[in-house]
C-alpha atoms as a PDB file:
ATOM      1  CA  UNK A   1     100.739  72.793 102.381  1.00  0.00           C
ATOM      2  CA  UNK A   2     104.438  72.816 104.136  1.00  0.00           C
ATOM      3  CA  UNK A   3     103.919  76.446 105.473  1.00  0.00           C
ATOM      4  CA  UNK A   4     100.053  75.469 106.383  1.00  0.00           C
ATOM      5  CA  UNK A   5     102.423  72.682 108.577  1.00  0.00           C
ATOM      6  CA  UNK A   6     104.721  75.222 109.675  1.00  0.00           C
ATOM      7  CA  UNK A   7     107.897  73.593 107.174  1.00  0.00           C
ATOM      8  CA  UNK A   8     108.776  77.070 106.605  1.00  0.00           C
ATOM      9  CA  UNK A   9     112.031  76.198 104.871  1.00  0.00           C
ATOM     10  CA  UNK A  10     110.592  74.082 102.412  1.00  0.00           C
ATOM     11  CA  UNK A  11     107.555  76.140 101.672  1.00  0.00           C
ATOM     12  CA  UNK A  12     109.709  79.164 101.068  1.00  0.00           C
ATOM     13  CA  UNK A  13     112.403  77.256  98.893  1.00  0.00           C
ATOM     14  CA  UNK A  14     109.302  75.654  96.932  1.00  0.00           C
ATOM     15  CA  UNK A  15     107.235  78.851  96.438  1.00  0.00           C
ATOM     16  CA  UNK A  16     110.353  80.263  95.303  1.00  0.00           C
ATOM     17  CA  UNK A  17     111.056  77.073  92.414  1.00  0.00           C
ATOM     18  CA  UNK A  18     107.308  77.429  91.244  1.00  0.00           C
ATOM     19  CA  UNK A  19     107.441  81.168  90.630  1.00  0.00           C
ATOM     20  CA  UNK A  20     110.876  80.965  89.464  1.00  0.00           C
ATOM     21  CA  UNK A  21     110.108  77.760  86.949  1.00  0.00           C
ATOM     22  CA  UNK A  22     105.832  79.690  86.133  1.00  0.00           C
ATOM     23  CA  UNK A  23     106.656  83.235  86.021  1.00  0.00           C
ATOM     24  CA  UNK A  24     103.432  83.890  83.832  1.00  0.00           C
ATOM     25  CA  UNK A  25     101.314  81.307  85.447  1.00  0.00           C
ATOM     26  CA  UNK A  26      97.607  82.278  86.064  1.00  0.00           C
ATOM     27  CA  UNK A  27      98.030  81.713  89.508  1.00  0.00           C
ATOM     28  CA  UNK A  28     100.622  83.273  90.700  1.00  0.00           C
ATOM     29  CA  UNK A  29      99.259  84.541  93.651  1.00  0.00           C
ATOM     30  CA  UNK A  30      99.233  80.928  95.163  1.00  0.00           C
ATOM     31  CA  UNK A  31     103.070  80.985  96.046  1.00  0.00           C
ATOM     32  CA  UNK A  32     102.924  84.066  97.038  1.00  0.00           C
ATOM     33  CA  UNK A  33     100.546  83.437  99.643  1.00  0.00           C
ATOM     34  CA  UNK A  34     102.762  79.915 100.498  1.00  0.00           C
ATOM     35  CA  UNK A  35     105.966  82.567 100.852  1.00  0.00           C
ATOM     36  CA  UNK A  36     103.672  84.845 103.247  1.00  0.00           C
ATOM     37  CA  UNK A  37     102.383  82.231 105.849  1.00  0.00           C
ATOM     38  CA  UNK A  38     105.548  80.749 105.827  1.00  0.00           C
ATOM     39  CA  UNK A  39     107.734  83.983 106.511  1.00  0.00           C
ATOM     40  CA  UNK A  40     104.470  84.991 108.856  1.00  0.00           C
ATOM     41  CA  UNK A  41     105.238  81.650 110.882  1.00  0.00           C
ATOM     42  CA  UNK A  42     109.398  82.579 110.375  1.00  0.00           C
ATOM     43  CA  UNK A  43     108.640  86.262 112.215  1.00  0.00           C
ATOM     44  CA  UNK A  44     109.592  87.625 108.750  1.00  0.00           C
ATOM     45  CA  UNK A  45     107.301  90.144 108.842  1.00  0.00           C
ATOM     46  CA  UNK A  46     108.805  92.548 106.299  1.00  0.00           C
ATOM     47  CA  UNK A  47     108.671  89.618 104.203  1.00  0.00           C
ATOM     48  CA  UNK A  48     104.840  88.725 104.597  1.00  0.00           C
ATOM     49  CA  UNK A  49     104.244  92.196 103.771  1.00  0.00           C
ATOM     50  CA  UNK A  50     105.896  92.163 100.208  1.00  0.00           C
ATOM     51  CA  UNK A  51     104.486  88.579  99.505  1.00  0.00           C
ATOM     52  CA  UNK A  52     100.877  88.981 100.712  1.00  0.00           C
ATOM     53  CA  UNK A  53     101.119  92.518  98.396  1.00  0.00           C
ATOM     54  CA  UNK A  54     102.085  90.724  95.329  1.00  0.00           C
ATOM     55  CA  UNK A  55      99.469  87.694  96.402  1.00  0.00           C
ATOM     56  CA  UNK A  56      96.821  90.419  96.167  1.00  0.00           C
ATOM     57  CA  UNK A  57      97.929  92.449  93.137  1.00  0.00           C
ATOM     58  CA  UNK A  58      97.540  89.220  91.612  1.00  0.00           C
ATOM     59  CA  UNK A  59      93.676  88.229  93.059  1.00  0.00           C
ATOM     60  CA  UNK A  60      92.519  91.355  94.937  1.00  0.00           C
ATOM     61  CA  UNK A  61      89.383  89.190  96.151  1.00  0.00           C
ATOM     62  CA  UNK A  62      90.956  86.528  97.870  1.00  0.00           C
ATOM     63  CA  UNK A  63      91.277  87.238 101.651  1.00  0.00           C
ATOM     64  CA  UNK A  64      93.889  84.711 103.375  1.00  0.00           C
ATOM     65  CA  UNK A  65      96.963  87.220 101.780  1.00  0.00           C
ATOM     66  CA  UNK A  66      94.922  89.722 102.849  1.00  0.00           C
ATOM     67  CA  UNK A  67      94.780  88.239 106.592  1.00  0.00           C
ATOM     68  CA  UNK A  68      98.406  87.863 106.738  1.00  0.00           C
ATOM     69  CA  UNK A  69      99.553  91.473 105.597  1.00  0.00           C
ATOM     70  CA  UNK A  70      96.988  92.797 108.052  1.00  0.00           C
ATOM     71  CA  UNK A  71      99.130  90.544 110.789  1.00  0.00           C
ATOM     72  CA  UNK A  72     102.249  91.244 109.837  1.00  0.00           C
ATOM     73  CA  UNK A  73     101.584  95.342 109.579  1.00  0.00           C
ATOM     74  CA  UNK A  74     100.168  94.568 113.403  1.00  0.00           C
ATOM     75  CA  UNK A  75     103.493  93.201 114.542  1.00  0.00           C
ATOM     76  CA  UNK A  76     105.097  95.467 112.855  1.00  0.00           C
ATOM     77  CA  UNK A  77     103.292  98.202 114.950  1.00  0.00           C
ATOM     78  CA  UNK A  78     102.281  99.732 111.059  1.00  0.00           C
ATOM     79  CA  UNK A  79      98.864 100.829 113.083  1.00  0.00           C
ATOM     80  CA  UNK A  80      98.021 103.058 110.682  1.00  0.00           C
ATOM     81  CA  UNK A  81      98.593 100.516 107.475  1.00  0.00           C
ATOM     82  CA  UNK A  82      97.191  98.214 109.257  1.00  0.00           C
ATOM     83  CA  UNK A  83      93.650  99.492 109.559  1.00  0.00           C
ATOM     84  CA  UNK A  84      93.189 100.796 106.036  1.00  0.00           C
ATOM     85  CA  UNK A  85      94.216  96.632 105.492  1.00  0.00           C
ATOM     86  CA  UNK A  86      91.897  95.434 108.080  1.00  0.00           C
ATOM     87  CA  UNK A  87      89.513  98.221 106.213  1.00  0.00           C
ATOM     88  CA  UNK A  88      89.942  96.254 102.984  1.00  0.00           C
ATOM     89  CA  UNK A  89      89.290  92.918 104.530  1.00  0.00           C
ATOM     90  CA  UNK A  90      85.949  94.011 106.172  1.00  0.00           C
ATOM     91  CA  UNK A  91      84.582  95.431 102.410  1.00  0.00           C
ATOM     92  CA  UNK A  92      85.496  92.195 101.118  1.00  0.00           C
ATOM     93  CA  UNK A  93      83.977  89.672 104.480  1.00  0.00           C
ATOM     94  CA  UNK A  94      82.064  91.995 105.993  1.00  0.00           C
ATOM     95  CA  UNK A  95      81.417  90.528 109.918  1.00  0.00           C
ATOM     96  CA  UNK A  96      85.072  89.065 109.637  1.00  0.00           C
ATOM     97  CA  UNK A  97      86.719  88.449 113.313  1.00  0.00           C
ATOM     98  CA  UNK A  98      89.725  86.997 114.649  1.00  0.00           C
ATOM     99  CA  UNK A  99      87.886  83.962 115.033  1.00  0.00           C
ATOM    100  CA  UNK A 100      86.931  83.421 111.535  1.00  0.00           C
ATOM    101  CA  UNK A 101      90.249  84.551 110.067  1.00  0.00           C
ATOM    102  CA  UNK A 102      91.826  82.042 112.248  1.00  0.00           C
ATOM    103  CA  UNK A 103      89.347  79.691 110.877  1.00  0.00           C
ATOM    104  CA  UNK A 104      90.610  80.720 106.994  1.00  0.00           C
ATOM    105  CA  UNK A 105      93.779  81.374 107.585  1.00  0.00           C
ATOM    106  CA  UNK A 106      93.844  77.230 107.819  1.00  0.00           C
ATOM    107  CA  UNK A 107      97.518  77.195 110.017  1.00  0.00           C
ATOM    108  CA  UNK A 108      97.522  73.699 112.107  1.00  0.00           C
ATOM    109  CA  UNK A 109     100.549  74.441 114.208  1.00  0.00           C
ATOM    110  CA  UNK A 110      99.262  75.779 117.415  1.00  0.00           C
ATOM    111  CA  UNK A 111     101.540  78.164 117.902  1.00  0.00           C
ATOM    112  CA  UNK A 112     101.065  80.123 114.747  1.00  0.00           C
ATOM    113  CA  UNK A 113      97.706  79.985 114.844  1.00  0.00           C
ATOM    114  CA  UNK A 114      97.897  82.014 118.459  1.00  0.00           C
ATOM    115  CA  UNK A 115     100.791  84.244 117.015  1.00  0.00           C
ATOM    116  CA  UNK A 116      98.178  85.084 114.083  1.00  0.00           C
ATOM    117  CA  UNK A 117      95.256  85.989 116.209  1.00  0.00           C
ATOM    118  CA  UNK A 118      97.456  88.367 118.209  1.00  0.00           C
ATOM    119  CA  UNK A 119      98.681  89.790 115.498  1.00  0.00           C
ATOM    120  CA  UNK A 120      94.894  90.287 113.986  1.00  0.00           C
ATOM    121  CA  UNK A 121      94.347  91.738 117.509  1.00  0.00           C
ATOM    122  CA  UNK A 122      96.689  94.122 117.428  1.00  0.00           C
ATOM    123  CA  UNK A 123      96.316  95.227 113.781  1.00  0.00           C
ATOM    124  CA  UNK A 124      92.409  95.929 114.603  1.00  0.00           C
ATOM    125  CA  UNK A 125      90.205  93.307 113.631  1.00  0.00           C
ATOM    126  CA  UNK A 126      87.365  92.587 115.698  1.00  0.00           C
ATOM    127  CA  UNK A 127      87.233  90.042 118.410  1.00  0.00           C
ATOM    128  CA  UNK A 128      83.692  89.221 117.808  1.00  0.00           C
END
């Protein structure tokens, strides 16, 4: 919820206490995913790259980690990783656009949710 707000301090210092205090929890992959949006919001993009990974080594189905790596590897200018992502995302939601990643991706801060969509842009998912 903080990095969905765009408290990326908290959000990375709590995603850091649950997987530190639950390293063999079942769902793991949730702070994972809290540590990508919020270093994704933070410009950490290295960052988002290594927590959306281990977010989808741990659930391979769910798309929002999914979304974010593809982002960061855009503004990373990783074209090429970022289309074999984007690839992955499309098997998984076929029909999936910029629009309705936004949409999943669930940010309220205006600002990240524009940095995300050019990000999705740029890393090759569809417009429409």
């Amino acid at each position: 919820m903080r990095a969905w707000k765009g408290d990326d301090a908290i959000a990375v210092e709590q995603a850091n206490r649950a997987l530190r205090l639950s390293p063999f929890d079942p769902q793991r992959n949730l702070p994972h995913v809290g540590l990508a949006y919020a270093h994704f919001a933070a410009g950490r993009f290295e960052e988002t790259v290594a927590a959306a990974s281990l977010a989808t080594q741990s659930n391979p189905r769910f798309i929002v980690p999914i979304i974010l790596h593809a982002a960061a590897l855009g503004c990373l200018d990783r074209s090429e990783d970022a289309k074999t992502v984007v690839q992955r995302l499309l098997e998984l939601q076929p029909g999936l656009t910029v629009g309705t990643a936004i949409l999943s991706a669930r940010y309220v801060n205006p600002e990240n949710i524009a940095a995300l969509a050019n990000a999705l842009r740029r890393a090759g998912l569809p417009e429409t």
